[in-house]
PDB file of N, CA and C in Angstrom:
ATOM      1  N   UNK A   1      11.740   8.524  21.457  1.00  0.00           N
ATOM      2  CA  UNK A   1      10.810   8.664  20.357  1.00  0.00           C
ATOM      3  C   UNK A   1      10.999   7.494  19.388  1.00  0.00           C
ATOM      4  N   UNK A   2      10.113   7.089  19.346  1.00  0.00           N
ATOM      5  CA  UNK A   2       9.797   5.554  17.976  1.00  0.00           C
ATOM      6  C   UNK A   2       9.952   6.459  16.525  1.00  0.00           C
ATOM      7  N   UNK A   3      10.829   5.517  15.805  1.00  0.00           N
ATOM      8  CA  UNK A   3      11.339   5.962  14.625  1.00  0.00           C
ATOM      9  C   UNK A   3      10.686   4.925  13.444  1.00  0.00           C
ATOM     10  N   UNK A   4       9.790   5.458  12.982  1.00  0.00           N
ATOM     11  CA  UNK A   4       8.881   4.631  11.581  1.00  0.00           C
ATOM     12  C   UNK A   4       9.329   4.304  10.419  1.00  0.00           C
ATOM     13  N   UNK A   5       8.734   3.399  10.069  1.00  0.00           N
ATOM     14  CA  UNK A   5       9.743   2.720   8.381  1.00  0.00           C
ATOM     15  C   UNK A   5       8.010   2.542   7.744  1.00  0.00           C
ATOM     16  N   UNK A   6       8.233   3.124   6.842  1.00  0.00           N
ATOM     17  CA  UNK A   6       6.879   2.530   5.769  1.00  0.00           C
ATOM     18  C   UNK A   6       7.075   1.314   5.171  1.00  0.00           C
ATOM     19  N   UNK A   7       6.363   0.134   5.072  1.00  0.00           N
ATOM     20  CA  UNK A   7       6.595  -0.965   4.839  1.00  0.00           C
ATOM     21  C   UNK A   7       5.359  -1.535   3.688  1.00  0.00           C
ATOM     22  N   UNK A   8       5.772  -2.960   2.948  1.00  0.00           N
ATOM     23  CA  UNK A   8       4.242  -3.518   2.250  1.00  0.00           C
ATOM     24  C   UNK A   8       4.206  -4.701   3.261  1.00  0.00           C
ATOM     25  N   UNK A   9       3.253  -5.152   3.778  1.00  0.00           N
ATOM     26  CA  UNK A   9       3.438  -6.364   3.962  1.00  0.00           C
ATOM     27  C   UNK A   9       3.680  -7.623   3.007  1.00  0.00           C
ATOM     28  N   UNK A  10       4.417  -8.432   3.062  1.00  0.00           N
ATOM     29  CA  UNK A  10       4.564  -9.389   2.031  1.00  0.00           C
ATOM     30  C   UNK A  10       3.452 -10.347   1.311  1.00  0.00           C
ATOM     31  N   UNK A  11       2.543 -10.352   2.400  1.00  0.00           N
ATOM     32  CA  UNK A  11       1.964 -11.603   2.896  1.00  0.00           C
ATOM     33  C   UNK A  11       0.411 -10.781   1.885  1.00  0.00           C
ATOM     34  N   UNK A  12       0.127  -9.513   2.509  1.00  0.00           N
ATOM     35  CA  UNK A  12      -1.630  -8.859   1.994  1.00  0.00           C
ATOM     36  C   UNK A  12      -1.302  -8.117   1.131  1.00  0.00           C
ATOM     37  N   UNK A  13      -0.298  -7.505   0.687  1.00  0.00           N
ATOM     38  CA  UNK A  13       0.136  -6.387  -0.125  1.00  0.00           C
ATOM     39  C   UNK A  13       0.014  -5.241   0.026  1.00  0.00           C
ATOM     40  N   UNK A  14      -0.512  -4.716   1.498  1.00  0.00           N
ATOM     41  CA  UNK A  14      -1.152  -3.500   2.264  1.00  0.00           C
ATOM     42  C   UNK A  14      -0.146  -2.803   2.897  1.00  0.00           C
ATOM     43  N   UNK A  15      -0.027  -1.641   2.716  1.00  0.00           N
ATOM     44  CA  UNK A  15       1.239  -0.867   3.043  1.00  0.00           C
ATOM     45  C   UNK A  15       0.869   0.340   4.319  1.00  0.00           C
ATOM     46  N   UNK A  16       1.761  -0.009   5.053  1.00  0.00           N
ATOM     47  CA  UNK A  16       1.667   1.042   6.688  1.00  0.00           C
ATOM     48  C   UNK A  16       2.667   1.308   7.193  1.00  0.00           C
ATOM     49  N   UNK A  17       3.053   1.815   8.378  1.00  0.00           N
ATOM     50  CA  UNK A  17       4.050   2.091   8.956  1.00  0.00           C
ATOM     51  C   UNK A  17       4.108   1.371  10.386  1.00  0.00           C
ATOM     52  N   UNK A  18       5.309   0.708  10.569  1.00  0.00           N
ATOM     53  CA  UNK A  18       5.827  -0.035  11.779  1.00  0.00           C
ATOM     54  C   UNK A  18       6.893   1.026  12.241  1.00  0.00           C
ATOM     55  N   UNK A  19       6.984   0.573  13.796  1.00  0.00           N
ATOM     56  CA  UNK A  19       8.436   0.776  14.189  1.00  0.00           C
ATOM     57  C   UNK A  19       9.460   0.254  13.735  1.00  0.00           C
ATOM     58  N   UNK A  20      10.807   0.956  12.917  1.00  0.00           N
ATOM     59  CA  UNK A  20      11.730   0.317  12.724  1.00  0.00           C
ATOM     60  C   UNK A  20      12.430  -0.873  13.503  1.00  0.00           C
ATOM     61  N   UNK A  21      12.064  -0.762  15.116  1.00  0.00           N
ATOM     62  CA  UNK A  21      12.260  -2.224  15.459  1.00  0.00           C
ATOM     63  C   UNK A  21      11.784  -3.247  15.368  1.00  0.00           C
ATOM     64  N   UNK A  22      10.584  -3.291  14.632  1.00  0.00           N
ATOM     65  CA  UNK A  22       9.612  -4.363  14.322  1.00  0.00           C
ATOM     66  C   UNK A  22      10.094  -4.566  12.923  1.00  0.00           C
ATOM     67  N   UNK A  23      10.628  -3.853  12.028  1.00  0.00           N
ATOM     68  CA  UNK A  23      10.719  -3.920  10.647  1.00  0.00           C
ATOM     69  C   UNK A  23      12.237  -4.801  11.174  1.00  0.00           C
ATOM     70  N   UNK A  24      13.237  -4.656  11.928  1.00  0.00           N
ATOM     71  CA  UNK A  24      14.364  -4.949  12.105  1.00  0.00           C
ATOM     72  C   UNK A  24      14.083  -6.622  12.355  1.00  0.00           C
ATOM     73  N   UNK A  25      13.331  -6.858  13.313  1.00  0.00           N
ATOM     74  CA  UNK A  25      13.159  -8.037  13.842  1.00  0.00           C
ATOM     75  C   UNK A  25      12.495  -8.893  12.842  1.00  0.00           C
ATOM     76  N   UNK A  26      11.719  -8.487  12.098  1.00  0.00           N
ATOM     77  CA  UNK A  26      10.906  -9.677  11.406  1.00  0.00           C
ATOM     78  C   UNK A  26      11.196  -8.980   9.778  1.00  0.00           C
ATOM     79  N   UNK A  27      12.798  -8.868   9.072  1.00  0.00           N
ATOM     80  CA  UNK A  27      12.380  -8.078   8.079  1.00  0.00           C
ATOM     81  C   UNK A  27      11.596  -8.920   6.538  1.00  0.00           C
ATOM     82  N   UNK A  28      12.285 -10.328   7.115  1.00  0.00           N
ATOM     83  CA  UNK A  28      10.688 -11.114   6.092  1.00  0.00           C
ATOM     84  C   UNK A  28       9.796 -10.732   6.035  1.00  0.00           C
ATOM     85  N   UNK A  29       8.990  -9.952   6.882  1.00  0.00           N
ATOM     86  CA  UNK A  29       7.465  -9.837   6.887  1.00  0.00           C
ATOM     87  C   UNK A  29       7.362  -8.627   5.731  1.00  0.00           C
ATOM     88  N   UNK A  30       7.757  -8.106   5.605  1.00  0.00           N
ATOM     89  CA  UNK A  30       8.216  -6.733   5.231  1.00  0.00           C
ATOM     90  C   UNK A  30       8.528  -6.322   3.428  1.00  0.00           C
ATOM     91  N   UNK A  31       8.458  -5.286   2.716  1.00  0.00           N
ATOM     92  CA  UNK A  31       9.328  -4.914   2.193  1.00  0.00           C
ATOM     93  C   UNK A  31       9.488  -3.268   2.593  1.00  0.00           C
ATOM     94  N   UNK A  32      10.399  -3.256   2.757  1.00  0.00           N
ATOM     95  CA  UNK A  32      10.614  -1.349   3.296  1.00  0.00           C
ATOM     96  C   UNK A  32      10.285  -0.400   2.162  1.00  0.00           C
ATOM     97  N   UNK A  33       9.992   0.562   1.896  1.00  0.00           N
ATOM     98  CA  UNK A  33       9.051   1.433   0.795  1.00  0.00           C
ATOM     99  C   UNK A  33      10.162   2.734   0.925  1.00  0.00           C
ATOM    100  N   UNK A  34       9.948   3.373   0.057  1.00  0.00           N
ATOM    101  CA  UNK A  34      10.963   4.626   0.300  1.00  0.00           C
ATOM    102  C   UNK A  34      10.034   5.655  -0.301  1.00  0.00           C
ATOM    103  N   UNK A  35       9.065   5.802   0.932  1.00  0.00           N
ATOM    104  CA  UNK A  35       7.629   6.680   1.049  1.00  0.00           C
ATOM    105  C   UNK A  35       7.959   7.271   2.767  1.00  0.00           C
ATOM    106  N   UNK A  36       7.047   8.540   3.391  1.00  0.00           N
ATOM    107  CA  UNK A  36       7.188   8.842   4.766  1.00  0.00           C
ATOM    108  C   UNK A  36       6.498   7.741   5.402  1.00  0.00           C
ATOM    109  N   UNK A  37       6.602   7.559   6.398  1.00  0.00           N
ATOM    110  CA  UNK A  37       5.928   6.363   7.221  1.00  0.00           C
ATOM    111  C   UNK A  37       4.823   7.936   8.343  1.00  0.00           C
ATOM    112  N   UNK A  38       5.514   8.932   8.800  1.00  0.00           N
ATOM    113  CA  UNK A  38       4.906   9.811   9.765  1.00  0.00           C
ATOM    114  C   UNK A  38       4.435  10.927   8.835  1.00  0.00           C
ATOM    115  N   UNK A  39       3.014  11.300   9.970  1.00  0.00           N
ATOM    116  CA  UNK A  39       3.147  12.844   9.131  1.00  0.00           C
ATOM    117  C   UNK A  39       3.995  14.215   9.363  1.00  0.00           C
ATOM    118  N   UNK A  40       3.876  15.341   9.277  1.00  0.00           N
ATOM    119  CA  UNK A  40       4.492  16.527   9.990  1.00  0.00           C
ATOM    120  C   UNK A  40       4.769  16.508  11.118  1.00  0.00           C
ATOM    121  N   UNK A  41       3.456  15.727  12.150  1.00  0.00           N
ATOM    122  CA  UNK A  41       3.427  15.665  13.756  1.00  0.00           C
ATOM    123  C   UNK A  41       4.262  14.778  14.382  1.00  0.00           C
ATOM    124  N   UNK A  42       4.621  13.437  13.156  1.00  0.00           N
ATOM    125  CA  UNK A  42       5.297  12.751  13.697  1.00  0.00           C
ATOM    126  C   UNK A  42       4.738  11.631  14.265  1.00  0.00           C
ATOM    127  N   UNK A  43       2.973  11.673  13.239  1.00  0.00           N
ATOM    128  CA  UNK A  43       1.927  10.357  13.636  1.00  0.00           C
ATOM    129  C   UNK A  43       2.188   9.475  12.493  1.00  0.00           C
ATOM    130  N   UNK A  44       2.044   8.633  13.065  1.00  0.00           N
ATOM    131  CA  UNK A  44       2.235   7.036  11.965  1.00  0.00           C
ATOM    132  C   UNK A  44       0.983   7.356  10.646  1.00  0.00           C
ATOM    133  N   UNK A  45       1.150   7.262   9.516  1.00  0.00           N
ATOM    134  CA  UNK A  45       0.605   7.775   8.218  1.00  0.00           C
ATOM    135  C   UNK A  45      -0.570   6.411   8.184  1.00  0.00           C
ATOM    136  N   UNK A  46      -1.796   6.525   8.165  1.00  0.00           N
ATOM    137  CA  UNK A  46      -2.802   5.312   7.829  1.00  0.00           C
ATOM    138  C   UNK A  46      -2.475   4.371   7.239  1.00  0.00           C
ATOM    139  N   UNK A  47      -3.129   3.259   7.270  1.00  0.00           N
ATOM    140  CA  UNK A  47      -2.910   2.115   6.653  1.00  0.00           C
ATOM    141  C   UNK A  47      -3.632   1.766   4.974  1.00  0.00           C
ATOM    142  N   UNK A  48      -2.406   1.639   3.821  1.00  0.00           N
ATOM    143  CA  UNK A  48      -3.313   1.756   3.012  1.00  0.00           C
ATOM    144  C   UNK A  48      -3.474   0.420   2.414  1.00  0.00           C
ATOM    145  N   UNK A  49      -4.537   0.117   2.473  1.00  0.00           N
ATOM    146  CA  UNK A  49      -4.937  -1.318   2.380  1.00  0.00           C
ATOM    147  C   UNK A  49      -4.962  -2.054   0.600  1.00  0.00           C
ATOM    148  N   UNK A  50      -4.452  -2.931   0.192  1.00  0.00           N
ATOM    149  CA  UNK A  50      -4.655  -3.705  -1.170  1.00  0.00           C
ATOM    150  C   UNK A  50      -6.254  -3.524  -1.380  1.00  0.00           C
ATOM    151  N   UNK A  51      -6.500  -3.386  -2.691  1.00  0.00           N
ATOM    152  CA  UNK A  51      -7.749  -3.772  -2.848  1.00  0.00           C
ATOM    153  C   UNK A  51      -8.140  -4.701  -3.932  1.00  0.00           C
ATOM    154  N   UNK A  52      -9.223  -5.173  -4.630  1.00  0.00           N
ATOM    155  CA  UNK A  52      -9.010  -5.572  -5.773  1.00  0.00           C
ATOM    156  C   UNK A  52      -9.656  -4.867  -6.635  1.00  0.00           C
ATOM    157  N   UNK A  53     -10.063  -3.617  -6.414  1.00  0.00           N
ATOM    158  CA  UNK A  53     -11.370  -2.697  -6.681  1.00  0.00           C
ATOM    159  C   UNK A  53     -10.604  -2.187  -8.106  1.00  0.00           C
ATOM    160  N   UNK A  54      -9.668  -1.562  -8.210  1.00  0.00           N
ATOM    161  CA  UNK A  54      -8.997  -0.524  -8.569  1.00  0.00           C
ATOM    162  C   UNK A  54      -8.477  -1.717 -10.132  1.00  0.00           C
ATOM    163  N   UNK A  55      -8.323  -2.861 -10.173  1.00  0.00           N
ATOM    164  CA  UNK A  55      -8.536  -4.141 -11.343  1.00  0.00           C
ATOM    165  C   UNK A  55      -9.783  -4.262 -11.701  1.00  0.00           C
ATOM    166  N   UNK A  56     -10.869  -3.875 -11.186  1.00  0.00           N
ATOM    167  CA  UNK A  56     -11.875  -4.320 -11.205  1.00  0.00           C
ATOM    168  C   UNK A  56     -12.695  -3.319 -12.285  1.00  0.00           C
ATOM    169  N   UNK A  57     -11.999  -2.090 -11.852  1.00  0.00           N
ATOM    170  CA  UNK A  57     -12.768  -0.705 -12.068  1.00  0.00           C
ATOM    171  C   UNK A  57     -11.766  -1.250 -13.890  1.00  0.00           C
ATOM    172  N   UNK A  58     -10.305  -1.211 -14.195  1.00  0.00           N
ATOM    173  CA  UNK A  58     -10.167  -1.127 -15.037  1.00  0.00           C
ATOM    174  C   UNK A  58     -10.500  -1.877 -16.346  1.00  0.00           C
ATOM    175  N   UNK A  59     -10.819  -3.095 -15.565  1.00  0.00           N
ATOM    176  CA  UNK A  59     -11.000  -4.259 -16.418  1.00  0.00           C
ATOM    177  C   UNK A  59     -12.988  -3.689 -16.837  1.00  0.00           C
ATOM    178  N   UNK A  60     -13.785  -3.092 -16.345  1.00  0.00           N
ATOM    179  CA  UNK A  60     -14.763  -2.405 -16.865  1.00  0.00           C
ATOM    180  C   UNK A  60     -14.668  -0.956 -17.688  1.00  0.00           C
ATOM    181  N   UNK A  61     -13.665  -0.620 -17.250  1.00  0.00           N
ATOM    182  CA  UNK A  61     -13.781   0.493 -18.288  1.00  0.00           C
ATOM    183  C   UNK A  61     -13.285   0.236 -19.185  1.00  0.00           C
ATOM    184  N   UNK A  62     -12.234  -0.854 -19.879  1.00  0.00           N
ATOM    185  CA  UNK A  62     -11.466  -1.026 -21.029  1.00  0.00           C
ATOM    186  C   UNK A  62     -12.848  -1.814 -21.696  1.00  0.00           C
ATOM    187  N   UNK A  63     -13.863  -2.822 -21.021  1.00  0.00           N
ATOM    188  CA  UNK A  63     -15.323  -3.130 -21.697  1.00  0.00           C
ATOM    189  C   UNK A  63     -15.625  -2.240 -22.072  1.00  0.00           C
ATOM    190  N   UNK A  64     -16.011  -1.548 -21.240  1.00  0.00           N
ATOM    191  CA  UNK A  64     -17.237  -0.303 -21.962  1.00  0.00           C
ATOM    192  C   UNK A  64     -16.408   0.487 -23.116  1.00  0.00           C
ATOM    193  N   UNK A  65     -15.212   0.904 -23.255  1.00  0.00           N
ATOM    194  CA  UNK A  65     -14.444   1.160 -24.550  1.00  0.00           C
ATOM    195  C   UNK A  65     -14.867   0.661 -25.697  1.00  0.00           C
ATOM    196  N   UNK A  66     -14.713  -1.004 -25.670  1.00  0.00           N
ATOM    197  CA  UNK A  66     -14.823  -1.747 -26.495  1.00  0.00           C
ATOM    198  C   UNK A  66     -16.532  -1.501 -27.077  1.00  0.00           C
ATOM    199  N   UNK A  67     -16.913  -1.544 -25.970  1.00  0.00           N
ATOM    200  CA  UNK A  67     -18.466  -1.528 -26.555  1.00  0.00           C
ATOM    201  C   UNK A  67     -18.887  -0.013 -27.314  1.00  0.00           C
ATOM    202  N   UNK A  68     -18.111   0.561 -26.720  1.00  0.00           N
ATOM    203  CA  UNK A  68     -18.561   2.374 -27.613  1.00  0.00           C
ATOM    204  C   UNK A  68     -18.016   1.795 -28.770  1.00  0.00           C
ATOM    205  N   UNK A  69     -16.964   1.639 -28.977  1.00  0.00           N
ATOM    206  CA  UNK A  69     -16.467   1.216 -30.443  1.00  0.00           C
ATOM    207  C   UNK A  69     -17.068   0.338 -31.213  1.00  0.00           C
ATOM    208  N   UNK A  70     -17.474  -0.602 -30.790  1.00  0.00           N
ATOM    209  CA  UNK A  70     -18.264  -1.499 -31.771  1.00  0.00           C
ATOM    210  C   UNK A  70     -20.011  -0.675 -31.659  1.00  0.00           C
ATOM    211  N   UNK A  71     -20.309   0.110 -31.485  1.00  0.00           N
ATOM    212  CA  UNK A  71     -21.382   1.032 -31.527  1.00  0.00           C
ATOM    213  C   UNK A  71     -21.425   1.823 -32.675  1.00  0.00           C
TER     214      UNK A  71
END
């Protein structure tokens, strides 16, 4: 049975789960997370991808603040 490490990648900032022998071999690529990598079943947990959405969203709502206030 393959034993999972939750990882970020260094490189995209997108965080998933590898086999710990892949995390072993290349651990540059890597930073190891101390999150589950599997679920209950023991399936590798999705890939959760960087976005820039989530900066994007805040940097508009701290505008629209500003603008209620000067209203």
């Amino acid at each position: 049975m393959t034993n999972f490490v939750r990882v970020r990648d260094n490189e995209t900032g997108h965080e998933y789960s590898v086999a710990e022998s892949r995390f072993d071999l290349e651990p540059d690529l890597f930073t190891k997370l101390d999150k589950p990598a599997t679920d209950p079943t023991g399936e590798p947990l999705p890939a959760k991808h960087k976005t820039t959405v989530a900066k994007k969203a805040a940097e508009n709502k701290a505008a629209a603040s500003v603008d209620q206030k000067e209203n």
